[in-house]
C-alpha atoms as a PDB file:
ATOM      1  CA  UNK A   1      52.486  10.307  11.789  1.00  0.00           C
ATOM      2  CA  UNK A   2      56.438   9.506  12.611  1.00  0.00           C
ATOM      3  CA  UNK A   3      57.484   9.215   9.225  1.00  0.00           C
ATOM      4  CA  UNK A   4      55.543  12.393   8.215  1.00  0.00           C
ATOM      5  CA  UNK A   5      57.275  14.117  11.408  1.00  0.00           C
ATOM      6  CA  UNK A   6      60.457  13.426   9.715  1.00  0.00           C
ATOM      7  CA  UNK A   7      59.632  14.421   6.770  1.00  0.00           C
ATOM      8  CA  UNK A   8      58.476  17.709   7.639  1.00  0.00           C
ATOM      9  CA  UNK A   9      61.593  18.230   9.651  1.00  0.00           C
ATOM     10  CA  UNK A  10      64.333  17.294   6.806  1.00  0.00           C
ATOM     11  CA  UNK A  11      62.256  19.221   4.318  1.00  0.00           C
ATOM     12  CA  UNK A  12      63.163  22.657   6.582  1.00  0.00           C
ATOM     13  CA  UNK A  13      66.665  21.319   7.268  1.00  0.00           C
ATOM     14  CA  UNK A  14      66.392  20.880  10.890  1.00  0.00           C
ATOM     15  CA  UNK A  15      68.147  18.276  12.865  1.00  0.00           C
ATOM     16  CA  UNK A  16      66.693  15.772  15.774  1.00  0.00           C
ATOM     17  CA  UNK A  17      68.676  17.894  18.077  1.00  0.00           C
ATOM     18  CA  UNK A  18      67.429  21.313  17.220  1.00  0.00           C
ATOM     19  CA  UNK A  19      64.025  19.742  16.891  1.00  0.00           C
ATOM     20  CA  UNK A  20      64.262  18.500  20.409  1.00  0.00           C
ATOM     21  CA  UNK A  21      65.733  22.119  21.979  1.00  0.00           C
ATOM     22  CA  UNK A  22      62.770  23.838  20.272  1.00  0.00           C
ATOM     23  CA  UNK A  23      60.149  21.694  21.821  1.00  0.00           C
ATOM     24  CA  UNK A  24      61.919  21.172  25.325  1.00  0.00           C
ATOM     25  CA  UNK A  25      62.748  17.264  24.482  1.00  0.00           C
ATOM     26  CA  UNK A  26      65.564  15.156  24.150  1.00  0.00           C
ATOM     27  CA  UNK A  27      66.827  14.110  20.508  1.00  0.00           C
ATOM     28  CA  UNK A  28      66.455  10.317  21.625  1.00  0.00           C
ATOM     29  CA  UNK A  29      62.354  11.565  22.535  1.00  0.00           C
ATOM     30  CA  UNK A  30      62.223  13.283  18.754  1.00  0.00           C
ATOM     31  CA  UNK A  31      63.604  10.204  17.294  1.00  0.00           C
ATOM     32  CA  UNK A  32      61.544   7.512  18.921  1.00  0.00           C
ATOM     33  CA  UNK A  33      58.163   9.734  18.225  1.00  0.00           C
ATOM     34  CA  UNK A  34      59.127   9.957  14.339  1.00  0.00           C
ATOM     35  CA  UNK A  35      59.801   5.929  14.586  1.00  0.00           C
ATOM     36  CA  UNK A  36      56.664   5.660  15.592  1.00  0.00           C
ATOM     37  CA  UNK A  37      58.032   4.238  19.259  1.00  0.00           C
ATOM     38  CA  UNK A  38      56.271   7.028  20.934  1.00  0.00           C
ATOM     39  CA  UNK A  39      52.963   8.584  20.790  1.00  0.00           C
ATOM     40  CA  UNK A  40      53.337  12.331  21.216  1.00  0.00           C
ATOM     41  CA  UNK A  41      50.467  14.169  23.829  1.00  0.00           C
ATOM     42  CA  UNK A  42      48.559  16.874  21.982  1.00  0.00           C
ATOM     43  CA  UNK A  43      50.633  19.482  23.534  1.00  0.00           C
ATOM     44  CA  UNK A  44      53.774  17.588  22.484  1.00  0.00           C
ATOM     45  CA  UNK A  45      52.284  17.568  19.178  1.00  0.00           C
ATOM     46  CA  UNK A  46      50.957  20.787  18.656  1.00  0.00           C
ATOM     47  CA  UNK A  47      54.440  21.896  20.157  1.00  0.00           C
ATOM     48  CA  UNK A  48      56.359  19.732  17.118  1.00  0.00           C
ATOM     49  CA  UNK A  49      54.007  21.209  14.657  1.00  0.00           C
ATOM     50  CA  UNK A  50      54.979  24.645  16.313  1.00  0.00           C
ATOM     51  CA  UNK A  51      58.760  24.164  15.716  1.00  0.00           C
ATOM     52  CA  UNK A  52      58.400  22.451  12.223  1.00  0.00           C
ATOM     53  CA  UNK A  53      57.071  26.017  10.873  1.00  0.00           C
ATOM     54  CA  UNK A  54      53.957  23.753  10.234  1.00  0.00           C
ATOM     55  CA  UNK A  55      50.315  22.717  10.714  1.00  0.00           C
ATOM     56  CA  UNK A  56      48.148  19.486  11.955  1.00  0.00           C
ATOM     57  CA  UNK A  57      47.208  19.118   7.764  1.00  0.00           C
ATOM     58  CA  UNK A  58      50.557  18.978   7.231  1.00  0.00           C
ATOM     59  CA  UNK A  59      51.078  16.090   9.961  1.00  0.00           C
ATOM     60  CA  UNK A  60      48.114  14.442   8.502  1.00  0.00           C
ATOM     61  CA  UNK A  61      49.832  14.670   5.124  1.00  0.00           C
ATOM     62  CA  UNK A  62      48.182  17.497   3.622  1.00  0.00           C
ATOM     63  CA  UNK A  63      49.165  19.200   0.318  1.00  0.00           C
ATOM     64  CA  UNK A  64      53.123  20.125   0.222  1.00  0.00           C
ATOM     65  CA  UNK A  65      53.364  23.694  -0.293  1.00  0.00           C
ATOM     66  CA  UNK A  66      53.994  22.999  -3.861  1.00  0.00           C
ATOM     67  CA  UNK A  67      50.851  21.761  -4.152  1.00  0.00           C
ATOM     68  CA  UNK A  68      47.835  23.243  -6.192  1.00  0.00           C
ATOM     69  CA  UNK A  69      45.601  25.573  -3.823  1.00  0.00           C
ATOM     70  CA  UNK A  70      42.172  24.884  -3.430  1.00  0.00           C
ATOM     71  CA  UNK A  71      39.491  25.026  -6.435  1.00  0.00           C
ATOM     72  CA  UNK A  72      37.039  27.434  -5.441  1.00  0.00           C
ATOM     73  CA  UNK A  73      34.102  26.103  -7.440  1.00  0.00           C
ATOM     74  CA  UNK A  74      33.183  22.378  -7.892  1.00  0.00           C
ATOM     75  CA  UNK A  75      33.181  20.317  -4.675  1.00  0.00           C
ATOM     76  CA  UNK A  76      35.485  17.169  -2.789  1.00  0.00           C
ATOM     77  CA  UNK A  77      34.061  14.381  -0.750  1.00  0.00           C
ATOM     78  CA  UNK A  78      35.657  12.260   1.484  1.00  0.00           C
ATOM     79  CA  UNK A  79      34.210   9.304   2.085  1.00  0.00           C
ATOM     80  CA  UNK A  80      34.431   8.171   6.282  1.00  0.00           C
ATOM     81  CA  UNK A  81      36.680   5.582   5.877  1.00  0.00           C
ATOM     82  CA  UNK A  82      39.353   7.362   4.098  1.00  0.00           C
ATOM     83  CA  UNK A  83      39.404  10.086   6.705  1.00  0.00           C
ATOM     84  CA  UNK A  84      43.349  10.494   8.574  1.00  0.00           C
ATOM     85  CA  UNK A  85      43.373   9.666  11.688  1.00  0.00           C
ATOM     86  CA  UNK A  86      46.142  10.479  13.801  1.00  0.00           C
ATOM     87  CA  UNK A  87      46.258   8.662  17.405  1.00  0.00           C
ATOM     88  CA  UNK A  88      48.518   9.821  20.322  1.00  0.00           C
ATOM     89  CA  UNK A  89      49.300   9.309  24.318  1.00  0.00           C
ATOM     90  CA  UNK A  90      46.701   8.784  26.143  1.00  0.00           C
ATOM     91  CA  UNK A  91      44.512   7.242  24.129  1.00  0.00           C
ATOM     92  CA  UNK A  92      43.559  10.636  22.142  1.00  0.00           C
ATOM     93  CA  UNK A  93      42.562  10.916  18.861  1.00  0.00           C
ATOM     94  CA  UNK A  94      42.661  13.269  16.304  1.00  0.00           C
ATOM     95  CA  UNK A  95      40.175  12.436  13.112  1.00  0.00           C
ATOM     96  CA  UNK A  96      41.193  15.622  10.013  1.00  0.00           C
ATOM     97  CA  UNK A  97      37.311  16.037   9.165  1.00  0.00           C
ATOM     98  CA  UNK A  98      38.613  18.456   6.104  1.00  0.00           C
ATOM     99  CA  UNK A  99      38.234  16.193   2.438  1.00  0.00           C
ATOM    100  CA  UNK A 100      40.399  17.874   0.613  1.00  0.00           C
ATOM    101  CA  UNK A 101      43.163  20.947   0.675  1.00  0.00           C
ATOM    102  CA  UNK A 102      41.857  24.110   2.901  1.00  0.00           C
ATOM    103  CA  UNK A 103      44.070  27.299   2.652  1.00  0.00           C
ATOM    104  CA  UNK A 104      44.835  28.548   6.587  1.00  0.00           C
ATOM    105  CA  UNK A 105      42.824  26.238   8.280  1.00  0.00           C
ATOM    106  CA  UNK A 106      42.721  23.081  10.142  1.00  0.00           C
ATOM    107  CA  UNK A 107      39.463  21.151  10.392  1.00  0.00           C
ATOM    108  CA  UNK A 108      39.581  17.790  12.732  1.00  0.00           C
ATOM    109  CA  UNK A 109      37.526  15.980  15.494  1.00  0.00           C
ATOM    110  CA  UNK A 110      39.380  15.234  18.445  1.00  0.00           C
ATOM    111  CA  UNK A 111      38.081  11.980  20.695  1.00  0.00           C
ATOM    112  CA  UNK A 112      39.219  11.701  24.630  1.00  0.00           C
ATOM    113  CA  UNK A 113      38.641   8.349  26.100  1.00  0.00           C
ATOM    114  CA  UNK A 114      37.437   8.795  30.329  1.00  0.00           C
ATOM    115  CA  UNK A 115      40.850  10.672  32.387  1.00  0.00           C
ATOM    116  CA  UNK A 116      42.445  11.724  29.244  1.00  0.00           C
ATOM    117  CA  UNK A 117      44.744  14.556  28.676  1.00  0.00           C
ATOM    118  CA  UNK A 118      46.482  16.183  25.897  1.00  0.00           C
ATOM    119  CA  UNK A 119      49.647  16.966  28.512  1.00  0.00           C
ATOM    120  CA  UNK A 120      52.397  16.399  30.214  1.00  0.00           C
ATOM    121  CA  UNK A 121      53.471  17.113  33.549  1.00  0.00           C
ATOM    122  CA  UNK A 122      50.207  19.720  33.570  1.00  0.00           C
ATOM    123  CA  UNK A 123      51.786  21.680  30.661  1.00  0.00           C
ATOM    124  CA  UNK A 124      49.776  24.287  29.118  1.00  0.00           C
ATOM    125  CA  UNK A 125      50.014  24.276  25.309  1.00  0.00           C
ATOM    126  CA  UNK A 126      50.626  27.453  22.871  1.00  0.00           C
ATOM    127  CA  UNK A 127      50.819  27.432  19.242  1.00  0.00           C
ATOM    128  CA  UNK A 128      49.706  29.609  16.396  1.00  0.00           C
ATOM    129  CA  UNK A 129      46.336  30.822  15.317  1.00  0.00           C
ATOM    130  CA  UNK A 130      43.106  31.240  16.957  1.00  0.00           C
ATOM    131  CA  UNK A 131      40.603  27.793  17.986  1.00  0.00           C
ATOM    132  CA  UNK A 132      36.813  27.587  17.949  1.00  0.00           C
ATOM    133  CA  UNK A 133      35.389  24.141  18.979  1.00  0.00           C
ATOM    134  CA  UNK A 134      32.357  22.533  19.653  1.00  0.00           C
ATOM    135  CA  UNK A 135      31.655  19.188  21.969  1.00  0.00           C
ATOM    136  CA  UNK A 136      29.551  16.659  20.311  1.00  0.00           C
ATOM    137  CA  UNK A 137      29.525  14.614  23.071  1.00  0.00           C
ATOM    138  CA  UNK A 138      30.634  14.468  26.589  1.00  0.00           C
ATOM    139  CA  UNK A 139      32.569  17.593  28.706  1.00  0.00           C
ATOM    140  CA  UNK A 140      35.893  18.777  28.036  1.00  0.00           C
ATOM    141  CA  UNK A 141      37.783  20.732  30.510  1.00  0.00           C
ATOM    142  CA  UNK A 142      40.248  23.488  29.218  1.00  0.00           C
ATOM    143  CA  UNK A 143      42.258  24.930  31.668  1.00  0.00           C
ATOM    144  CA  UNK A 144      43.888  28.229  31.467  1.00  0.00           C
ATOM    145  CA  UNK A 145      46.456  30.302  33.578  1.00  0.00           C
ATOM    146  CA  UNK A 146      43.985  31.534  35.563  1.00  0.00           C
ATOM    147  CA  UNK A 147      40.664  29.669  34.775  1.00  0.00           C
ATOM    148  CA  UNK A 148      39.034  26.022  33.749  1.00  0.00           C
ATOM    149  CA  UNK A 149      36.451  26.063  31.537  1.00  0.00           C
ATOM    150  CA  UNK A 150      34.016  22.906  31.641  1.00  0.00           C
ATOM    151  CA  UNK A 151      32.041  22.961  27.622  1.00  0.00           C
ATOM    152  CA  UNK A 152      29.481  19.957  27.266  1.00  0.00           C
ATOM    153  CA  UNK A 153      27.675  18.649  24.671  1.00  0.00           C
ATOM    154  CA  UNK A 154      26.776  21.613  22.080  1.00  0.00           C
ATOM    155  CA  UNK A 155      28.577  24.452  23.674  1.00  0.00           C
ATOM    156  CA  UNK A 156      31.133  26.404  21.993  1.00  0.00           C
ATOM    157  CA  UNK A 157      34.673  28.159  23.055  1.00  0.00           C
ATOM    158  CA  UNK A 158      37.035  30.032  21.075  1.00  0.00           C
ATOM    159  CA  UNK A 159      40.404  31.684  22.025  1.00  0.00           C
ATOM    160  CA  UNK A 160      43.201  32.263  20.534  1.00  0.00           C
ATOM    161  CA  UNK A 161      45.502  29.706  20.537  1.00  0.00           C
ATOM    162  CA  UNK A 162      48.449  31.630  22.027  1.00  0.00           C
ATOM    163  CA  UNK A 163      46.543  32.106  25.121  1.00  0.00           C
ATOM    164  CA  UNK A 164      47.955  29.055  27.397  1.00  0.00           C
ATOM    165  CA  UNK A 165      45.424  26.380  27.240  1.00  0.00           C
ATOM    166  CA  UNK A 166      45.130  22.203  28.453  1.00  0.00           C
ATOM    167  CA  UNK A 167      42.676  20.110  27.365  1.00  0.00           C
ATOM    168  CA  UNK A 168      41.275  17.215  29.246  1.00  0.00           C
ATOM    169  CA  UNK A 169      38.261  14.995  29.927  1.00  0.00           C
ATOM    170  CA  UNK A 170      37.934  14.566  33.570  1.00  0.00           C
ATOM    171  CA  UNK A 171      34.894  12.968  33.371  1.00  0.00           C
ATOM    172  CA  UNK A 172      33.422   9.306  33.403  1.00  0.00           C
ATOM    173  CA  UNK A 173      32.548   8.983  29.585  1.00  0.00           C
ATOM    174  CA  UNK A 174      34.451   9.662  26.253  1.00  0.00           C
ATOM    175  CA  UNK A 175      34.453  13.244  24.963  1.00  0.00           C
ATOM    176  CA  UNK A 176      34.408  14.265  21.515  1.00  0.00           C
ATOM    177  CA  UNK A 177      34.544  17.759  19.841  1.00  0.00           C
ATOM    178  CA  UNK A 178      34.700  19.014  16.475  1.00  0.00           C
ATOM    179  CA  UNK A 179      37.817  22.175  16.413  1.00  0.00           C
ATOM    180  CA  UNK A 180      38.476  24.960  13.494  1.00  0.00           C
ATOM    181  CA  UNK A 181      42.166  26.373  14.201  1.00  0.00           C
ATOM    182  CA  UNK A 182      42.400  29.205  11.735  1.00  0.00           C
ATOM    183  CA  UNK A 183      45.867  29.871  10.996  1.00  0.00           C
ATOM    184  CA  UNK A 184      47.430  33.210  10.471  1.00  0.00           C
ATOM    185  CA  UNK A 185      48.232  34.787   6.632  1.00  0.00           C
ATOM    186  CA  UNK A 186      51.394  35.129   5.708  1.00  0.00           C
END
């Protein structure tokens, strides 16, 4: 994920220091997480993705823009063992469930071991597009300025993702839930 970090950052000219002024982080905290030294939080991810002008298929090495668009007819598999699989702080992990290019949206499965939280500091996270997720298993908590949501095992939420949001299992047992983030045209 480091090395794919940096990439996405010298492809749009940026440096480690304006990388690390964008997200609120120093340029020794960029360079250790694209050396793979440190493992970002969600937030700290989804804010990297936010400043790189890019998306969570792009950290998991999705197409370069470059890149042929999707084929509308025909089909793509991907078998379970060649899914990406991104891991950060905390023990989180982020599983891309999409097998193959997908214009304007990110499809993944996010797994949160028992105490886990995708921030720091209690941080709520912002970031383009608009969310809609499902737990498979378990109970997430996603707080909100105002509110905390509790979703369990086969309920659904959806907001849009620059509403200020922190997501968490505060419970005994691992959580995992299946997310859509549709991204904005243009």
């Amino acid at each position: 994920m480091g090395a794919r970090l940096r990439q996405l950052r010298e492809d749009r000219g940026l440096t480690l220091r304006e990388v690390g002024r964008r997200v609120g982080i120093s340029t020794s905290a960029v360079s250790q997480i694209e050396r793979g030294v440190l493992r970002p939080s969600v937030n700290r991810l989804f804010a990297l993705v936010t400043a790189l002008d890019a998306s969570l298929v792009d950290v998991f090495g999705g197409p370069s823009p470059s890149a042929p668009q999707p084929v509308l007819d025909g089909y793509v598999v991907r078998r379970a063992v060649e899914a990406d699989v991104v891991r950060l702080a905390g023990g989180v992990v982020f599983r891309r469930l999409s097998p193959g290019p997908s214009r304007d949206v990110d499809f993944f499965e996010s797994t949160y071991p028992p105490g886990s939280t995708g921030a720091e500091q209690n941080e709520l996270l912002t970031h383009v597009g608009y969310e809609i997720g499902t737990v498979t298993q378990g109970e997430l908590t996603i707080d909100f300025p105002d509110e905390r949501v509790v979703v369990r095992t086969g309920d659904t939420i959806s907001y849009a993702c620059g509403t200020p949001h922190r997501l968490s299992n505060q419970s005994a047992g691992v959580t995992v839930a299946t997310w859509v983030i549709v991204h904005p045209v243009g």
